[in-house]
Protein backbone atom coordinates (compact mmCIF):
# COMPACT_ATOMS: atom_id res chain seq x y z
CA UNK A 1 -35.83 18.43 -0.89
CA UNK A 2 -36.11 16.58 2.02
CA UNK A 3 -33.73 14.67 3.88
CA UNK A 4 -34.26 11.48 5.27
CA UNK A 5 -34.20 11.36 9.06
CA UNK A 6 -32.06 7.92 9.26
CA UNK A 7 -29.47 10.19 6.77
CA UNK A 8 -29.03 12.85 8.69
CA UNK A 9 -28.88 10.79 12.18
CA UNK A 10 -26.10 8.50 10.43
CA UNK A 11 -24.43 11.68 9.32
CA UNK A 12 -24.49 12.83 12.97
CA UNK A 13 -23.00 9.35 14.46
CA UNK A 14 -20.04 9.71 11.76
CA UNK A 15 -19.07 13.27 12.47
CA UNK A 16 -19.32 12.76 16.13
CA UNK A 17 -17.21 9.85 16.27
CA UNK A 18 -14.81 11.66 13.64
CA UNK A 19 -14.50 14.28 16.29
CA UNK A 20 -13.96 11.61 18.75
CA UNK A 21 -11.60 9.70 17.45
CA UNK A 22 -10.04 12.18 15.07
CA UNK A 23 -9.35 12.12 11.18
CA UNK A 24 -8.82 8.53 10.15
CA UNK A 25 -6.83 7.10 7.16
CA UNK A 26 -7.28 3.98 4.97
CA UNK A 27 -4.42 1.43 4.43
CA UNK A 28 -4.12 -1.86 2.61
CA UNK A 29 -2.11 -3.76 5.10
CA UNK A 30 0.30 -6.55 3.58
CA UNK A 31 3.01 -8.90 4.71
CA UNK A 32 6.39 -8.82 4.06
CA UNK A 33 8.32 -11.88 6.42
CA UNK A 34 6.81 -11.36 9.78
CA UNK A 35 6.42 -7.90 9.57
CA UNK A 36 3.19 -6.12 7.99
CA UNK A 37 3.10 -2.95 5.93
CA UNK A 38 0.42 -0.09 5.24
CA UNK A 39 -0.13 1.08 1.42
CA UNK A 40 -2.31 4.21 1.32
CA UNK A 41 -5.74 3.51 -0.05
CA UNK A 42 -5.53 7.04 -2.14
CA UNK A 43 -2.85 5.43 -3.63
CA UNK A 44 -4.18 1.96 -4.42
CA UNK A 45 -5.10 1.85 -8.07
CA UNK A 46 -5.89 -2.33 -8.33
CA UNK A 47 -4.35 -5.54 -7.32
CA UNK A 48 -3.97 -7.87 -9.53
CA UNK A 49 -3.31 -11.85 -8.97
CA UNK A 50 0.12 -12.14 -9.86
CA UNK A 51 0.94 -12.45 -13.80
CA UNK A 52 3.87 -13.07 -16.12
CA UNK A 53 5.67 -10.13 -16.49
CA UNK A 54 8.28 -9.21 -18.98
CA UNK A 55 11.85 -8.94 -17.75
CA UNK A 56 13.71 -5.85 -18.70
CA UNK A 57 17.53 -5.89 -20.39
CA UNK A 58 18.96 -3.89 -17.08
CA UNK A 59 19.87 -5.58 -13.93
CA UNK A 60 18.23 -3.60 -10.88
CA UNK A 61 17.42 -5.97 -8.14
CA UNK A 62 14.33 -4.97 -7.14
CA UNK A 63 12.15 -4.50 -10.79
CA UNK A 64 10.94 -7.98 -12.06
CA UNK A 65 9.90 -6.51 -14.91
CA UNK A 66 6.97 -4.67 -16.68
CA UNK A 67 3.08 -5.46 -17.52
CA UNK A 68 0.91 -4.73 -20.43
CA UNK A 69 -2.65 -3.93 -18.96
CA UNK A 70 -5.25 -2.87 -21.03
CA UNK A 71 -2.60 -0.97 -22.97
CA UNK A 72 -1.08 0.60 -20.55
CA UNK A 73 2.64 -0.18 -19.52
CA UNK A 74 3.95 0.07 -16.48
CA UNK A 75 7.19 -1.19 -14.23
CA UNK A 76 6.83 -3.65 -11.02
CA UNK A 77 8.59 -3.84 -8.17
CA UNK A 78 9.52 -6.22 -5.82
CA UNK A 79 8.52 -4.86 -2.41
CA UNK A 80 10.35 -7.15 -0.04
CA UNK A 81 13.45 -6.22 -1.86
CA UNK A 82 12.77 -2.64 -1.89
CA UNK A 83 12.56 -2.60 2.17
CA UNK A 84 15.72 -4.76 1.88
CA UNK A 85 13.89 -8.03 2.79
CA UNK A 86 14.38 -10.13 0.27
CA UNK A 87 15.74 -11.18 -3.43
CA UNK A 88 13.25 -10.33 -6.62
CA UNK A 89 13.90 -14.11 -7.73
CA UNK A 90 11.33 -15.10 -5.00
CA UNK A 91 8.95 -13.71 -6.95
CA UNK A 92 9.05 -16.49 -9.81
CA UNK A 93 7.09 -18.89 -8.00
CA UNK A 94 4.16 -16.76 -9.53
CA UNK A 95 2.58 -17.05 -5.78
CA UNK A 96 1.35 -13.61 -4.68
CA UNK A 97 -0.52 -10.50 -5.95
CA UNK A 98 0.47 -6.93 -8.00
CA UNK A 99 -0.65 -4.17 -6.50
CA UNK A 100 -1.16 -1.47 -9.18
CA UNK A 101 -0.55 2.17 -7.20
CA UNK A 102 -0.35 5.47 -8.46
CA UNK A 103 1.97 8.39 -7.18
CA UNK A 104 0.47 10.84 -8.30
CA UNK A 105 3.01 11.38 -11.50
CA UNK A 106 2.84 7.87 -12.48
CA UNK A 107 0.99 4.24 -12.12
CA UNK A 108 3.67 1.09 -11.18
CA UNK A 109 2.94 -1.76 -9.71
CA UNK A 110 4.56 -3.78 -6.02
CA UNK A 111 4.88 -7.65 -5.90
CA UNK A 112 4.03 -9.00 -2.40
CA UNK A 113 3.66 -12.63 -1.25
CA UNK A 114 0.87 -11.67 0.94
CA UNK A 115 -1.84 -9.17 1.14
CA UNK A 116 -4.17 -8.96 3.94
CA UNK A 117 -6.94 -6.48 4.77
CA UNK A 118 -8.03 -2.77 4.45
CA UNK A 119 -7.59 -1.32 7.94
CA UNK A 120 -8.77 2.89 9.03
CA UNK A 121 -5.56 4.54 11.13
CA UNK A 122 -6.62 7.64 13.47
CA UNK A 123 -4.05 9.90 11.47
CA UNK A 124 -3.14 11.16 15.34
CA UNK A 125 -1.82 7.06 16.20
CA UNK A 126 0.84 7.58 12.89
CA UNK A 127 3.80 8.46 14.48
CA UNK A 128 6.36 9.50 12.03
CA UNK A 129 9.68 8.51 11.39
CA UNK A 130 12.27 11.00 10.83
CA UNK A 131 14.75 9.69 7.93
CA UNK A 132 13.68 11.90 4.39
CA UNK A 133 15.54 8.37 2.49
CA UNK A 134 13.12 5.57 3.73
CA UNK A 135 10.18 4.21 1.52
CA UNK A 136 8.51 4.11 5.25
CA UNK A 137 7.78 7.24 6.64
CA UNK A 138 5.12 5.88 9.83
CA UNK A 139 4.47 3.64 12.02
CA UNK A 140 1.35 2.84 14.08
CA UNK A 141 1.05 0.33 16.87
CA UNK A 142 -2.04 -1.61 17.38
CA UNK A 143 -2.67 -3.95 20.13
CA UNK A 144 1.37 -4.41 20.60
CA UNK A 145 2.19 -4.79 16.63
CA UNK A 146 4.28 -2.48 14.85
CA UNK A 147 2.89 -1.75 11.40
CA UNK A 148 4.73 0.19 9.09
CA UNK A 149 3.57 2.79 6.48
CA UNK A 150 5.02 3.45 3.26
CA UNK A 151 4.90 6.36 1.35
CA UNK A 152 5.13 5.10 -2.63
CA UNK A 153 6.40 8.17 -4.05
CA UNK A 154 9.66 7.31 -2.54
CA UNK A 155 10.12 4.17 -4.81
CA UNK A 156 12.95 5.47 -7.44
């Protein structure tokens, strides 16, 4: 077989600017109040628009509830009141999205108000933070903004 020479240039151009620039990670960036959060990309099953849910008989401020998809049941959280940054009854207003991750032992799904992009992190600008108890375990600074990664498999 023979490989096409546009292939193997391209090739070339990504592993020299991986070498460059380092490894590189993907996160789906969204808002919570002014600040903006990173959710792994390995981790990002689906988002949803946002959907009824059904509310469960405990009171835990940060679940809203759980979702049928497709058969499949599954919990979802609140974000903003899981980084202490708001109250699960803003989510009613049925304004924002679901964002169906998976930890890697099970699928659940985070409310936010506001997602915005897909953004690549060199992993060598993630600087981490050193407290084992916080659902954010990074940060990264990009042209003066603090964004803030989470790692999901801290959400109880």
């Amino acid at each position: 077989m023979q490989l096409n020479e546009d292939i193997i240039n391209g090739l070339q151009e990504a592993l020299e600017e991986r070498r460059i620039k380092g490894p590189r990670s993907s996160y789906l960036l969204v808002q919570v109040g002014e600040q903006k959060f990173g959710i792994q990309m390995s981790q990002v099953v689906e988002v949803l628009e946002s959907r009824r849910w059904n509310p469960l008989p405990v009171n835990r401020p940060n679940i809203l509830g759980v979702v049928n998809l497709r058969g499949v049941v599954f919990t979802i959280y609140h974000l903003a009141s899981l980084l202490g940054k708001g109250s699960a009854g803003e989510a009613e207003s049925g304004q924002g999205c679901i964002i169906v991750v998976f930890d890697g032992r099970r699928r659940f799904g985070l409310w936010v108000e506001k997602m915005l992009y897909v953004q690549d992190f060199p992993t060598n600008d993630l600087h981490a933070l050193n407290d084992a108890q916080l659902l954010v375990t990074h940060l990264c600074v990009v042209e003066q903004e603090s964004i803030l990664m989470m790692d999901i498999k801290r959400v109880a």
